[in-house]
N, C-alpha and C. Protein backbone atom coordinates (compact mmCIF):
# COMPACT_ATOMS: atom_id res chain seq x y z
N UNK A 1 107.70 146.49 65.65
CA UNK A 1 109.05 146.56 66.18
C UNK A 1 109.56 147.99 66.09
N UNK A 2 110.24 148.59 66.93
CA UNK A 2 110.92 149.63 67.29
C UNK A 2 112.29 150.42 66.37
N UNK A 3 112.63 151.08 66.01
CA UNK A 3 113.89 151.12 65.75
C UNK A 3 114.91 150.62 66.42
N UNK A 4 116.11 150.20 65.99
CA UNK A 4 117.05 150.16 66.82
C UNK A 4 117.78 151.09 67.64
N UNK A 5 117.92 151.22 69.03
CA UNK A 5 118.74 151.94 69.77
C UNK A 5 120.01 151.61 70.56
N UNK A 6 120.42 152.35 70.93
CA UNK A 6 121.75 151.75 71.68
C UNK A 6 121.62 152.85 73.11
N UNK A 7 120.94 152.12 74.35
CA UNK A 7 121.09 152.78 75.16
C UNK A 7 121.85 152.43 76.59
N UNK A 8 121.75 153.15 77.50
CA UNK A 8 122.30 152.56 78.78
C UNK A 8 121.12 151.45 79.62
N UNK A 9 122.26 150.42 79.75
CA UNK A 9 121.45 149.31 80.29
C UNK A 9 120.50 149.51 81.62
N UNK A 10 119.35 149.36 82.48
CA UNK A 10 118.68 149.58 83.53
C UNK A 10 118.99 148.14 84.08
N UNK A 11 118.96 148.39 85.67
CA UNK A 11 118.82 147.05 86.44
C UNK A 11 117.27 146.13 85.71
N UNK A 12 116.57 146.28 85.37
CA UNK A 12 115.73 145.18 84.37
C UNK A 12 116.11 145.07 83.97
N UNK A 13 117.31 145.12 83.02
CA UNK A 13 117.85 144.53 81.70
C UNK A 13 118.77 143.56 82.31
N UNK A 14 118.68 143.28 83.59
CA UNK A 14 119.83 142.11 83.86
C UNK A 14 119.97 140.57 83.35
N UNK A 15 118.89 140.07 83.94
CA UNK A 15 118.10 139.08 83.38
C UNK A 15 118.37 138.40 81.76
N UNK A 16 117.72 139.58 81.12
CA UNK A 16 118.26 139.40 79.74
C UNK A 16 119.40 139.23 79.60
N UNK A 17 120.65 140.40 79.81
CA UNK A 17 121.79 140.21 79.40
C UNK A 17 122.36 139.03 79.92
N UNK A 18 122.12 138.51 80.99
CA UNK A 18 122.99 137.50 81.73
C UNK A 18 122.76 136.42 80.30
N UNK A 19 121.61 136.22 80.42
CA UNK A 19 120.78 135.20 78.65
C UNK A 19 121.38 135.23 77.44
N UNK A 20 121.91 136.61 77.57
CA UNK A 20 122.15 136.48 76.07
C UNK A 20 123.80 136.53 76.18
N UNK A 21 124.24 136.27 77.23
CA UNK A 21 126.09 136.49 77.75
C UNK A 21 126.05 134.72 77.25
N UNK A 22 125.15 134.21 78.24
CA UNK A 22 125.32 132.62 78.31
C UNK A 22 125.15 132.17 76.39
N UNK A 23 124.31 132.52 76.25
CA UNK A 23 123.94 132.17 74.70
C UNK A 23 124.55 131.92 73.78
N UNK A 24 125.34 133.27 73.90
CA UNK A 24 126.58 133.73 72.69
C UNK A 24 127.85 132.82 72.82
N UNK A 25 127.85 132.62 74.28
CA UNK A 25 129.27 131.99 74.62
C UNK A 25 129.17 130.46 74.42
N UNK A 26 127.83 129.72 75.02
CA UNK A 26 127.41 128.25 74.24
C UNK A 26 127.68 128.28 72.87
N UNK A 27 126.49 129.02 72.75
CA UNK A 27 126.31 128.80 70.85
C UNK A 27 127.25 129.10 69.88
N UNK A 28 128.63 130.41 69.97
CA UNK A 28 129.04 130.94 68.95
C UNK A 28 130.74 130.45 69.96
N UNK A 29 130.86 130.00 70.89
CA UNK A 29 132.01 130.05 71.13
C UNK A 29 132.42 128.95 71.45
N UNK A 30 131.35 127.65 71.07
CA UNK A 30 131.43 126.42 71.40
C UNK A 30 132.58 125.94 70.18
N UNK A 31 132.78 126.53 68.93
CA UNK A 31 133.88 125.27 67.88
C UNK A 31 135.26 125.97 68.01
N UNK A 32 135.30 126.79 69.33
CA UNK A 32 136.74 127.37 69.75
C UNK A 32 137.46 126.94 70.68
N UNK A 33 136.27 126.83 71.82
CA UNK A 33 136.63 126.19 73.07
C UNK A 33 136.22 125.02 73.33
N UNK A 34 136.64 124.07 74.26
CA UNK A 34 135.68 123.35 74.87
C UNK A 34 135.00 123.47 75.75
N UNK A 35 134.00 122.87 76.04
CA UNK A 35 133.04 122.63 76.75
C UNK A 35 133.14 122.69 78.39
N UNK A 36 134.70 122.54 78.47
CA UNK A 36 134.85 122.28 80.02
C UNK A 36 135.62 123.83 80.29
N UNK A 37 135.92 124.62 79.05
CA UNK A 37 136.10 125.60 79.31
C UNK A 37 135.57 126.47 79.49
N UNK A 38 134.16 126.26 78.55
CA UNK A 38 132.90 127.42 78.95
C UNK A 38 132.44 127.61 79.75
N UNK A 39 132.04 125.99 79.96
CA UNK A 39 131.38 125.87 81.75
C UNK A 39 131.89 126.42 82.63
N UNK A 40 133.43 126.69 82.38
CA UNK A 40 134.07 127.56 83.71
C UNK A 40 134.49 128.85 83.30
N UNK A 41 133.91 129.40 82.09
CA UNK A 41 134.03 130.38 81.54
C UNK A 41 132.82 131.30 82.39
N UNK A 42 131.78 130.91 82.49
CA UNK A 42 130.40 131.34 82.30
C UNK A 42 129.95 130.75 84.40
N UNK A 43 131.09 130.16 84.98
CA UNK A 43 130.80 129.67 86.49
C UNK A 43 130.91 131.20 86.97
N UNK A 44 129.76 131.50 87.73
CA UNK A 44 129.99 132.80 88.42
C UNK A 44 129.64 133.96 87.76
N UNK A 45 128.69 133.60 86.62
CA UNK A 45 128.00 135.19 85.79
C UNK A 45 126.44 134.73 85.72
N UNK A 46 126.15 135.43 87.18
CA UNK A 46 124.95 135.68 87.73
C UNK A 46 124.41 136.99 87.31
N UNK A 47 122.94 137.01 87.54
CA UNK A 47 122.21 138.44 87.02
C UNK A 47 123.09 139.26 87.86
N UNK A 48 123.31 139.25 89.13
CA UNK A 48 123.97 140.19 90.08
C UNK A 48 124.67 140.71 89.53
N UNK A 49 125.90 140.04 89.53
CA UNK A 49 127.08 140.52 88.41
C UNK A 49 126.42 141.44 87.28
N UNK A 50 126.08 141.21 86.72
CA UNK A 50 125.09 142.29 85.66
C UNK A 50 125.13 143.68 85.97
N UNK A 51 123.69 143.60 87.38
CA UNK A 51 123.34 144.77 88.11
C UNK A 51 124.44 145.66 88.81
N UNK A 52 126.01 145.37 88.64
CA UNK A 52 126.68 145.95 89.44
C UNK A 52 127.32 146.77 88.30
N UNK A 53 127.66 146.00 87.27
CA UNK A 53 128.15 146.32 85.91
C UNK A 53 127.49 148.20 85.22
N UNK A 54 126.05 147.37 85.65
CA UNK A 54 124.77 148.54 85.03
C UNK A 54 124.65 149.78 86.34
N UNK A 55 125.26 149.71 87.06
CA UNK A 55 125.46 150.97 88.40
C UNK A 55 126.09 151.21 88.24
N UNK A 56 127.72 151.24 87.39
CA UNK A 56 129.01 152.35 87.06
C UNK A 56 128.02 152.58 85.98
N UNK A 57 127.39 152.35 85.01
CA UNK A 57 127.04 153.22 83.62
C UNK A 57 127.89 153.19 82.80
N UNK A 58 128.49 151.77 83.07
CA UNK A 58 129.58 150.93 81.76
C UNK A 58 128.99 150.11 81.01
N UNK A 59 127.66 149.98 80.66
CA UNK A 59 126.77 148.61 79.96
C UNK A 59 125.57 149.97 79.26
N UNK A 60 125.70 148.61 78.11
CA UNK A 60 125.03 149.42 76.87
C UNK A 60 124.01 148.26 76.60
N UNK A 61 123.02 148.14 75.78
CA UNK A 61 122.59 147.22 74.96
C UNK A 61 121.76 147.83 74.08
N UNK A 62 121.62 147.06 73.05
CA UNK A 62 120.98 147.40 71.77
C UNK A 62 119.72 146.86 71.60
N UNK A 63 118.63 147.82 71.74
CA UNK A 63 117.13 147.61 72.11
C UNK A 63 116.47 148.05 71.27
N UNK A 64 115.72 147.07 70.26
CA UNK A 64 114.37 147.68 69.67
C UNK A 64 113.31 146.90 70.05
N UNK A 65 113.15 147.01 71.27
CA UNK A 65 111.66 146.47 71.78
C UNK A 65 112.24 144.97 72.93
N UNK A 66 112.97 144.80 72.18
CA UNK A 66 113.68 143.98 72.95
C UNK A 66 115.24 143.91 72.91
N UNK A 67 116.04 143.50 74.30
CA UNK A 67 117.20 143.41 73.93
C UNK A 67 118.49 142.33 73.16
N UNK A 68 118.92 142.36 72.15
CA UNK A 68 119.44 141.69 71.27
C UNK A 68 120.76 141.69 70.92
N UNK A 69 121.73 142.67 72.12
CA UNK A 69 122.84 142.50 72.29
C UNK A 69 122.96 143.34 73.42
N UNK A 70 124.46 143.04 74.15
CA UNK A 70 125.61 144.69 74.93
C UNK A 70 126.82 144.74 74.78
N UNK A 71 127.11 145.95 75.10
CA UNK A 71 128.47 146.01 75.52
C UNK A 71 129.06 146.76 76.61
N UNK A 72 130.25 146.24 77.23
CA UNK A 72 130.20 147.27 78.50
C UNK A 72 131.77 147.77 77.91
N UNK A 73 132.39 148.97 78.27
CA UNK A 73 133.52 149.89 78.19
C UNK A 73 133.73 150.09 79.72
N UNK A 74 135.01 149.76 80.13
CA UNK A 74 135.28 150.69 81.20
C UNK A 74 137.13 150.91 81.43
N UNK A 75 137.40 151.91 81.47
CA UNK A 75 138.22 153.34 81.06
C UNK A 75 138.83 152.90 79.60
N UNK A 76 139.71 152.74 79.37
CA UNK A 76 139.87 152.93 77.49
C UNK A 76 139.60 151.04 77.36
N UNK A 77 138.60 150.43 77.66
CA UNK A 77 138.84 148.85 77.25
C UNK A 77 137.36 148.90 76.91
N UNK A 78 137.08 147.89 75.70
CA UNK A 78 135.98 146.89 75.69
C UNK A 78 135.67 145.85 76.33
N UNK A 79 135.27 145.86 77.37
CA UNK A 79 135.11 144.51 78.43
C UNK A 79 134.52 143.37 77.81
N UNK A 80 133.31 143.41 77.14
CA UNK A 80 132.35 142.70 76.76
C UNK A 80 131.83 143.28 75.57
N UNK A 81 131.66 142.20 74.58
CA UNK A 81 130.74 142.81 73.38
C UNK A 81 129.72 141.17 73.07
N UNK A 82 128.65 141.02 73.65
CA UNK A 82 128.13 139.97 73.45
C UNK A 82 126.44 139.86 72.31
N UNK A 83 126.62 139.29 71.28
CA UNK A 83 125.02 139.77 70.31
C UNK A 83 124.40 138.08 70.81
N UNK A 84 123.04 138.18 70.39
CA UNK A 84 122.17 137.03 70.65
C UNK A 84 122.72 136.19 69.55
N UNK A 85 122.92 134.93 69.38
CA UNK A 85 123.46 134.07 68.49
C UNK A 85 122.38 134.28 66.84
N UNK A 86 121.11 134.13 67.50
CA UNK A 86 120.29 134.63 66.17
C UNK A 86 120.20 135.71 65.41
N UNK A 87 120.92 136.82 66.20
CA UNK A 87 121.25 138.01 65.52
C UNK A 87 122.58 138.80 64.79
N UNK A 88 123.46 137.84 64.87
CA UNK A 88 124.65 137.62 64.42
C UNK A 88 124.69 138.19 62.84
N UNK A 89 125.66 139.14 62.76
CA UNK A 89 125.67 139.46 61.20
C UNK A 89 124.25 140.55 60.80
N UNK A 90 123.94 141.06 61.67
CA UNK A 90 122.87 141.93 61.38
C UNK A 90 123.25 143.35 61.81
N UNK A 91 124.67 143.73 61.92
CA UNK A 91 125.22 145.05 62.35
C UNK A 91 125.29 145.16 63.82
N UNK A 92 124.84 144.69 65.08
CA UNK A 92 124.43 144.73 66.09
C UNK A 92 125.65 144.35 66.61
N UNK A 93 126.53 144.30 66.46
CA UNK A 93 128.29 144.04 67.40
C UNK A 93 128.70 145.60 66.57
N UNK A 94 128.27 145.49 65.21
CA UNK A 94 129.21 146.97 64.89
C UNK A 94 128.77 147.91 65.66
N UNK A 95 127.53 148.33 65.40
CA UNK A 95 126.86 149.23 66.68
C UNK A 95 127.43 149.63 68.02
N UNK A 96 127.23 148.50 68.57
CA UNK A 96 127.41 148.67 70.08
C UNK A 96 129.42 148.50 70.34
N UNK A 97 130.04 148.31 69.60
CA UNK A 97 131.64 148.68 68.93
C UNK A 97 131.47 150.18 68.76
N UNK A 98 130.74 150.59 68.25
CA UNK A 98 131.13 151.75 67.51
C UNK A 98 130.82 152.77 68.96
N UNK A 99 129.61 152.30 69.45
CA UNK A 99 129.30 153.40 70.60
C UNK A 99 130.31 152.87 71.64
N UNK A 100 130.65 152.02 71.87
CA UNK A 100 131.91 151.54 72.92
C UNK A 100 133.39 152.92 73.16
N UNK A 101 133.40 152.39 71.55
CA UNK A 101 134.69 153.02 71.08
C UNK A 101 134.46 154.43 71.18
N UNK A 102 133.23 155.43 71.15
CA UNK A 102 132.70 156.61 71.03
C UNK A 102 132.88 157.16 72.67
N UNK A 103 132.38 156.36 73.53
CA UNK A 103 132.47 156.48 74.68
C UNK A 103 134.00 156.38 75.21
N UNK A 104 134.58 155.72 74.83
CA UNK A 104 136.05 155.65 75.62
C UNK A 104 136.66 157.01 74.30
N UNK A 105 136.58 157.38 73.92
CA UNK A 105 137.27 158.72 73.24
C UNK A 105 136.32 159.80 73.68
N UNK A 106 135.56 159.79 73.80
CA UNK A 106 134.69 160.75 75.07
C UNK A 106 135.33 161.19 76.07
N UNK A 107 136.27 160.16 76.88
CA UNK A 107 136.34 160.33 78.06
C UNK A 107 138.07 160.76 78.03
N UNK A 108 138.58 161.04 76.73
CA UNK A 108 140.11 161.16 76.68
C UNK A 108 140.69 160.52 76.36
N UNK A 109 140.63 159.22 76.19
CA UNK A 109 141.35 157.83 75.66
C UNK A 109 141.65 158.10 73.99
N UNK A 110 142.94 157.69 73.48
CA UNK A 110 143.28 157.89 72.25
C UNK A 110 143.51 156.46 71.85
N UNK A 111 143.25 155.72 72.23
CA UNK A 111 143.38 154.30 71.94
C UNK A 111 142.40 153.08 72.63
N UNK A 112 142.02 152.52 72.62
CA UNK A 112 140.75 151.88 72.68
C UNK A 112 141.17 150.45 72.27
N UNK A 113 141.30 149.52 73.54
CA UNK A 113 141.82 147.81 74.22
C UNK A 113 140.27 146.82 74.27
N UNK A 114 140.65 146.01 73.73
CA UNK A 114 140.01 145.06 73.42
C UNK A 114 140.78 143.66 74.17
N UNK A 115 140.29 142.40 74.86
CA UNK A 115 140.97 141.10 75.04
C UNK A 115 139.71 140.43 74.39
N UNK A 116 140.14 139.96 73.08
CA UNK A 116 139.64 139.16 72.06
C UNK A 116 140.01 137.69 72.29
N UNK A 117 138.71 137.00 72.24
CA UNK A 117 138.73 135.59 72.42
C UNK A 117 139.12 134.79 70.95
N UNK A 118 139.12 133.43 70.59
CA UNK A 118 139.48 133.51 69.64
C UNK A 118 138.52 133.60 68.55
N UNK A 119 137.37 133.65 68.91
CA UNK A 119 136.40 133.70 67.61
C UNK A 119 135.56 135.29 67.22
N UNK A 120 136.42 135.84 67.99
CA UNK A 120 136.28 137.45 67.76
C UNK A 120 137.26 138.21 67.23
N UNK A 121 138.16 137.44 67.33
CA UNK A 121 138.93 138.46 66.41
C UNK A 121 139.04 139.13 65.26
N UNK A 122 138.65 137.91 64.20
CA UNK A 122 138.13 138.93 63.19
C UNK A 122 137.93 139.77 63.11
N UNK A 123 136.51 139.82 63.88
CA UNK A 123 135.47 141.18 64.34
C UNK A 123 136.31 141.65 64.33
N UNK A 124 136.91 142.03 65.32
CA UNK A 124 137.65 143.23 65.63
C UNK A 124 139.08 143.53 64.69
N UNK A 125 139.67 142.45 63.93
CA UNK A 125 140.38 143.45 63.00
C UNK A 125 139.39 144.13 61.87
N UNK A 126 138.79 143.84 61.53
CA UNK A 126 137.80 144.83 60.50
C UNK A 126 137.45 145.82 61.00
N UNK A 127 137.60 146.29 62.56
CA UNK A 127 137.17 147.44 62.60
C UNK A 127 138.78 148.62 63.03
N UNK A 128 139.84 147.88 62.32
CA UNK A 128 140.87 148.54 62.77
C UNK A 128 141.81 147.88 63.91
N UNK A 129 141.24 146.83 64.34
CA UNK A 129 141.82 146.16 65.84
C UNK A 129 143.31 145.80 65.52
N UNK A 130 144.66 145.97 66.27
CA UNK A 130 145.64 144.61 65.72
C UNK A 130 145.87 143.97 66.98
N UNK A 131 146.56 143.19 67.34
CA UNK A 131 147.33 141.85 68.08
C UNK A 131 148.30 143.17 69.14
N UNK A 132 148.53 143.20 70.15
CA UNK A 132 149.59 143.46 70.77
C UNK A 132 150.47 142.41 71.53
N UNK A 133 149.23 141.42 71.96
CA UNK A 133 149.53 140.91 72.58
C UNK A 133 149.53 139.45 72.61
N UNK A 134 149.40 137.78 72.98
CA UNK A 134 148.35 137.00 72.83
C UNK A 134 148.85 136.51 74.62
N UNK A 135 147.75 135.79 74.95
CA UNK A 135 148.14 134.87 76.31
C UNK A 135 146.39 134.57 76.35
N UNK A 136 146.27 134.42 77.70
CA UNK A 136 144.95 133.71 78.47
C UNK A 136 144.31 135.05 79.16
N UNK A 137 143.06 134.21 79.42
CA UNK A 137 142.35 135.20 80.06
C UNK A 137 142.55 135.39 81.33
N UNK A 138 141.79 135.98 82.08
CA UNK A 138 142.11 136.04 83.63
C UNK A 138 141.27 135.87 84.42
N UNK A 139 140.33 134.83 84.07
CA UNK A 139 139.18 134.32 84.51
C UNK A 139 139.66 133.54 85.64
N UNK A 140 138.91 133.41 87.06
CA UNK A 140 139.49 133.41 88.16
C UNK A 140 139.33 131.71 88.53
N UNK A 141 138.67 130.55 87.44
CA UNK A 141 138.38 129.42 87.69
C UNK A 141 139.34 129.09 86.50
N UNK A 142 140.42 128.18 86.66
CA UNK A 142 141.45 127.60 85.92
C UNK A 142 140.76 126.81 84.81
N UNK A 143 139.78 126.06 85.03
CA UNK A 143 139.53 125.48 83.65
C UNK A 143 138.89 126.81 83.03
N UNK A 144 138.84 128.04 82.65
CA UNK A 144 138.51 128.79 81.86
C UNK A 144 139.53 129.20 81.00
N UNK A 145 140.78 128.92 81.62
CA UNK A 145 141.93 129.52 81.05
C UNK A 145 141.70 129.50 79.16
N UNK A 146 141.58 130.76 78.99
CA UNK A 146 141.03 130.83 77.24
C UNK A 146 142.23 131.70 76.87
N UNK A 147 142.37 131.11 75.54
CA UNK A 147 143.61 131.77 74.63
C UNK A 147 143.00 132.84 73.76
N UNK A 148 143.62 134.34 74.50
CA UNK A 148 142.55 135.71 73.36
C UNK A 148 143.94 136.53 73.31
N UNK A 149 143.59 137.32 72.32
CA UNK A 149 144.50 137.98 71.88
C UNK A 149 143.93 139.55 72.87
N UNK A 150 145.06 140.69 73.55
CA UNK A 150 144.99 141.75 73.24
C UNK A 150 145.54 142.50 72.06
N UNK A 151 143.97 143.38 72.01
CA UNK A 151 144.22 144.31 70.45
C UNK A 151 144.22 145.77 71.13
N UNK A 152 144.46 146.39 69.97
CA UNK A 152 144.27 147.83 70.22
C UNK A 152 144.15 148.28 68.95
N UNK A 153 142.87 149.93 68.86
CA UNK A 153 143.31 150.28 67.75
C UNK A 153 143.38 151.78 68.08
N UNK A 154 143.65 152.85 67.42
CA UNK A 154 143.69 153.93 67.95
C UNK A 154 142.69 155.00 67.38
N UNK A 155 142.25 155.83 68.68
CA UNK A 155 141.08 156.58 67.78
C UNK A 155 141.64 157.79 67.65
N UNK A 156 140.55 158.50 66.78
CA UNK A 156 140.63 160.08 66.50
C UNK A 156 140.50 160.20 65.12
């Protein structure tokens, strides 16, 4: 096995990520939501979707030989931070957080937006995150309607 890296995602890595989007959101987001919410959480996240994601050079994933999480940033937000359910608790969300957050203060951003679902939040207050906000997501199929908090924390 490889070291761990954190690089920019390639159109091959679609496939995977779409796998490990679906995975995380069954497996780790199933005792938050229901079932009829995921399903319409997850209606309409095709590899495509992926490959369009990975052509701005907003998608990351964390690769040692294989890929085992991503995250995508685009202008001061965390869009996505998704790890493989089996890899959970092995640093691999801090990682790809940390290079998220590295990248949007790269680019000028002094504050760095997160829309946290509800079983992420945690996560993200440990790394400084708070509440600005709470409501639903804006997922474009009504039974998805999910209750997440926007956070923010500020960098520098």
């Amino acid at each position: 096995m490889q070291s761990l890296r954190i690089r920019a995602a390639t159109v091959a890595d679609a496939g995977r990520i779409c796998a490990i989007h679906r995975d995380s959101v069954i497996i780790l987001c199933s005792g938050y939501y229901t079932r009829r919410q995921i399903d319409g959480w997850l209606e309409g996240y095709e590899v495509s979707r992926y490959r369009t994601a990975i052509s701005t050079g907003s998608l990351w994933v964390a690769d040692d030989g294989d890929i085992h999480g991503f995250v995508q940033a685009v202008g001061d937000t965390v869009t996505k931070l998704f790890v493989r359910p089996d890899r959970t608790m092995a640093g691999l969300g801090t990682a790809l957080l940390q290079h998220a957050v590295s990248v949007i203060s790269r680019a000028g951003h002094t504050r760095a937006y997160v829309e946290a679902t509800t079983n992420s939040e945690a996560f993200y207050r440990r790394f400084g995150f708070t509440v600005v906000a709470r409501g639903y997501s804006r997922h474009k199929n009504r039974a998805a309607k999910l209750e997440v908090a926007r956070m923010q924390r500020t960098i520098g």
